[in-house]
Each structure stands twice: as structure tokens, then as C-alpha cells.
Protein backbone atom coordinates (compact mmCIF):
# COMPACT_ATOMS: atom_id res chain seq x y z
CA UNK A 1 42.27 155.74 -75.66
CA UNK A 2 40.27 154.61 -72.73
CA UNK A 3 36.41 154.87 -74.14
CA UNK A 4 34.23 152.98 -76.45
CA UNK A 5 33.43 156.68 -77.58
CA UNK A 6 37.26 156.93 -78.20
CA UNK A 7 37.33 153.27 -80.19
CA UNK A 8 33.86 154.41 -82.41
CA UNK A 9 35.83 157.10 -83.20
CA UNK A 10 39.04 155.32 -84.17
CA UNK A 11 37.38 152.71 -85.99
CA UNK A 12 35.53 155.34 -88.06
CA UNK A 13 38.31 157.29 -88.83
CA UNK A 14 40.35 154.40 -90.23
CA UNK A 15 37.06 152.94 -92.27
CA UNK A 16 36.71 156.51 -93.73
CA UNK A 17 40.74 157.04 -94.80
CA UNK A 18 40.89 153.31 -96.20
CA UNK A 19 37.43 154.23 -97.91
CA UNK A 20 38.71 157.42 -99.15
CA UNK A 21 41.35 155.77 -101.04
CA UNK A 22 39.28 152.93 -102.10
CA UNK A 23 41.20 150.43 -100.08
CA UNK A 24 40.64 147.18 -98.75
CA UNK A 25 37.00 147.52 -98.97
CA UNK A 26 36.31 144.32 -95.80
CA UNK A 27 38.41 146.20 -93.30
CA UNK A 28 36.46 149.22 -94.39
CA UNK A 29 33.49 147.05 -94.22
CA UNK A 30 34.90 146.00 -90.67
CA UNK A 31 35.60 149.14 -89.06
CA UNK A 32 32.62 151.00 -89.97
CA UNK A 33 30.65 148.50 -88.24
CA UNK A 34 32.48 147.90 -85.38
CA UNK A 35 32.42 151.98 -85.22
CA UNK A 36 28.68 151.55 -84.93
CA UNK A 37 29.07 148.63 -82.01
CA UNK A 38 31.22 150.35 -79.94
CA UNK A 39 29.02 153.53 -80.33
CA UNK A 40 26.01 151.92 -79.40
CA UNK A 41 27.78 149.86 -76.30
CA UNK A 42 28.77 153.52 -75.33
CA UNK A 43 25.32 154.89 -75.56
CA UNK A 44 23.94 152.06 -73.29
CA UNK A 45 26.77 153.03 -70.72
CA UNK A 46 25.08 156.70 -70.80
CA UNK A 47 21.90 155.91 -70.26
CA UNK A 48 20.45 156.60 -66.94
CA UNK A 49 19.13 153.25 -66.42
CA UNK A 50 21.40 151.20 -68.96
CA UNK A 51 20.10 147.87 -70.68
CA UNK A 52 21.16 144.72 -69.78
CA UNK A 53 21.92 141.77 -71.87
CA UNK A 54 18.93 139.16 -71.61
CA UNK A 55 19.76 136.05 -69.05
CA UNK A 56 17.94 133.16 -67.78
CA UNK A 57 19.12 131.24 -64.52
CA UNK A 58 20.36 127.45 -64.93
CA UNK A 59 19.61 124.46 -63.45
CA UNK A 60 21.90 125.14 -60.30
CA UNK A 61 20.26 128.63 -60.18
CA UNK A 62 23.11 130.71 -61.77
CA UNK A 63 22.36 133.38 -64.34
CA UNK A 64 23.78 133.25 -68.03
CA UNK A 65 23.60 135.29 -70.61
CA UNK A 66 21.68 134.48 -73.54
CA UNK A 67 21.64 136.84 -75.58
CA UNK A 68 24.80 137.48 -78.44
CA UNK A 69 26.50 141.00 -77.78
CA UNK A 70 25.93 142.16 -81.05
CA UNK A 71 22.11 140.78 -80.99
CA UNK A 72 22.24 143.00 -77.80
CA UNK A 73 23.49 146.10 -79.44
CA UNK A 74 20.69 145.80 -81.68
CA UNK A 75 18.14 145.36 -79.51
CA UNK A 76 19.99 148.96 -78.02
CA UNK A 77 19.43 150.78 -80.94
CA UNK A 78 15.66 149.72 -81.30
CA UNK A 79 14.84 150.34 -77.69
CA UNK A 80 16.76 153.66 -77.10
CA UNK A 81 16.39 155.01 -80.79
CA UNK A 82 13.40 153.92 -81.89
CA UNK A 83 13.91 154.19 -85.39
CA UNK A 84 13.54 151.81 -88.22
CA UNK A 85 15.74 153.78 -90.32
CA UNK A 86 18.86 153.05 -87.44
CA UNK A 87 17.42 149.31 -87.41
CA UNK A 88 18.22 149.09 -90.90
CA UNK A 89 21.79 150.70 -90.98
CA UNK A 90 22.63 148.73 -88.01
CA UNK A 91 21.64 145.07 -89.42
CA UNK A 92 22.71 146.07 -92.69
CA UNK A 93 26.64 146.89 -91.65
CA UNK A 94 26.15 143.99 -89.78
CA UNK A 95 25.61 141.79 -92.96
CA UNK A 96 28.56 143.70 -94.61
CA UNK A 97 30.66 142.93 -91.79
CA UNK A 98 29.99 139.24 -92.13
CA UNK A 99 30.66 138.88 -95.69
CA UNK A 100 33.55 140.76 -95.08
CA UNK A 101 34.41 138.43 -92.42
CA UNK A 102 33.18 134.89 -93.66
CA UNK A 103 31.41 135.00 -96.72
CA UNK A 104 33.97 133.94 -99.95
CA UNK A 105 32.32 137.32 -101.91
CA UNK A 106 33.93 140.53 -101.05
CA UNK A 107 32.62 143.37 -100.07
CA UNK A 108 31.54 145.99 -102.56
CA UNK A 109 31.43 149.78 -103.78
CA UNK A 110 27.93 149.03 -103.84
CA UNK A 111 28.08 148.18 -100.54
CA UNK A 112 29.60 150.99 -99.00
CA UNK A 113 27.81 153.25 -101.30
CA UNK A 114 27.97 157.04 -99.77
CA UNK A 115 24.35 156.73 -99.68
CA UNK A 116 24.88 153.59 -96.96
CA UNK A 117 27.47 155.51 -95.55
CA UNK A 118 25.74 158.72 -95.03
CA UNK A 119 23.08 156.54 -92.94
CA UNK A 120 26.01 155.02 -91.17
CA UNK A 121 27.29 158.36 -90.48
CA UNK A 122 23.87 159.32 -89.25
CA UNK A 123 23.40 156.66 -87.04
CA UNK A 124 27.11 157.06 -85.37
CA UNK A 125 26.21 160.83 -84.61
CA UNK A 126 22.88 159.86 -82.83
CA UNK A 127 24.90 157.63 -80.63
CA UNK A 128 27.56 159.80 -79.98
CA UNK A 129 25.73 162.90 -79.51
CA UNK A 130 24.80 161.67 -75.77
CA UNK A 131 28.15 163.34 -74.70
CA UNK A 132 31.29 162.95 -75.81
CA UNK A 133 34.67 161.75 -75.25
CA UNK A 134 36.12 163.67 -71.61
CA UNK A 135 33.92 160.81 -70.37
């Protein structure tokens, strides 16, 4: 494994066979989104002129990054995509990943409905379909 295409895929995989068996529903929580991250870092990387992470220069002149990664991979998805629908998915595994992550509530069936899922799922193929993993 030597691709973010290869980790989406991984992480989706395991979120689907822990989901399947209705299984520690935060890691599944977890892994789907992090499938979606590493998707959308990947798409970036194909893009003929990739985004780059917002940055403003210091004091002493030296660029930093200001922007969070994930805020980043966001701002991927509405910039390449264009969709509102994608948007939606994205921020919404997002917000299951935190609870799953931080919140004291668990994550829920209701959650990771197959309707969410099926968005999820539709969102990871859009990202992926830029090419694929003999990258």
C-alpha cells in the first residue's frame, strides 16, 4: 500500500465489513470518513493544477499554513466537485467522525443509515473515479 487511493480503499473496506456485522459502530464511523479524506487528498494530487492549503507569511516573512487539513479537504470537494450534495456528505461524516472521536454519545444506526452511506459511497466513487490505484 503506497497510495492515498490504496488507504481510501482500505479504510472503506474495513468501515463496510465492521458495518456489515453491525460492529463497533465509531470505528465504522472512523473509517468511512477517513475513506472520504484520503480520497479527496488523492483527487487533489490528480488534478492538473492541484490546490494548495491556504497560508499567510509571518512577521519574519515565512509562510504558514493556516488552514486545518481537513478544513482543506473540504474546501477540495467544493472547489473541484461543485456539489452541495458532496458538501453535505463530506461535513456530515465529518460530524460522525467527531462524536465518534470526542463526543461522550456514540455513534448510531441512524447515523450510518444506508441512505448516509449510499451518499458516502457516492461521493468516494466521484473521487476515485479520476484514475485509479497503478498510480
Amino acid at each position: 500500500m503506497n497510495t492515498l487511493w490504496d488507504k481510501a480503499q482500505e479504510s472503506w473496506e474495513t468501515a463496510e465489513m465492521l458495518h456489515k456485522e453491525d460492529l463497533y459502530l465509531n470505528c465504522v464511523a472512523n473509517r468511512f470518513y477517513y475513506a472520504l479524506f484520503q480520497a479527496t487528498k488523492w483527487h487533489n494530487e490528480q488534478l492538473a493544477e492541484p490546490l494548495k492549503e491556504k497560508t499567510k507569511r509571518d512577521r519574519n516573512g515565512t509562510e504558514r499554513v493556516v488552514e486545518h487539513t481537513h478544513e482543506f479537504a473540504r474546501r477540495i470537494i467544493d472547489e473541484t466537485l461543485k456539489s452541495v450534495e458532496h458538501s453535505r456528505t463530506f461535513k456530515d461524516f465529518k460530524r460522525f467522525r467527531i462524536k465518534a472521536d470526542y463526543k461522550k454519545h456514540n455513534v448510531s444506526k441512524h447515523d450510518l443509515s444506508s441512505y448516509n452511506i449510499s451518499k458516502a459511497q457516492e461521493l468516494l466513487n466521484k473521487l476515485l473515479k479520476t484514475g485509479d490505484n497503478s498510480q
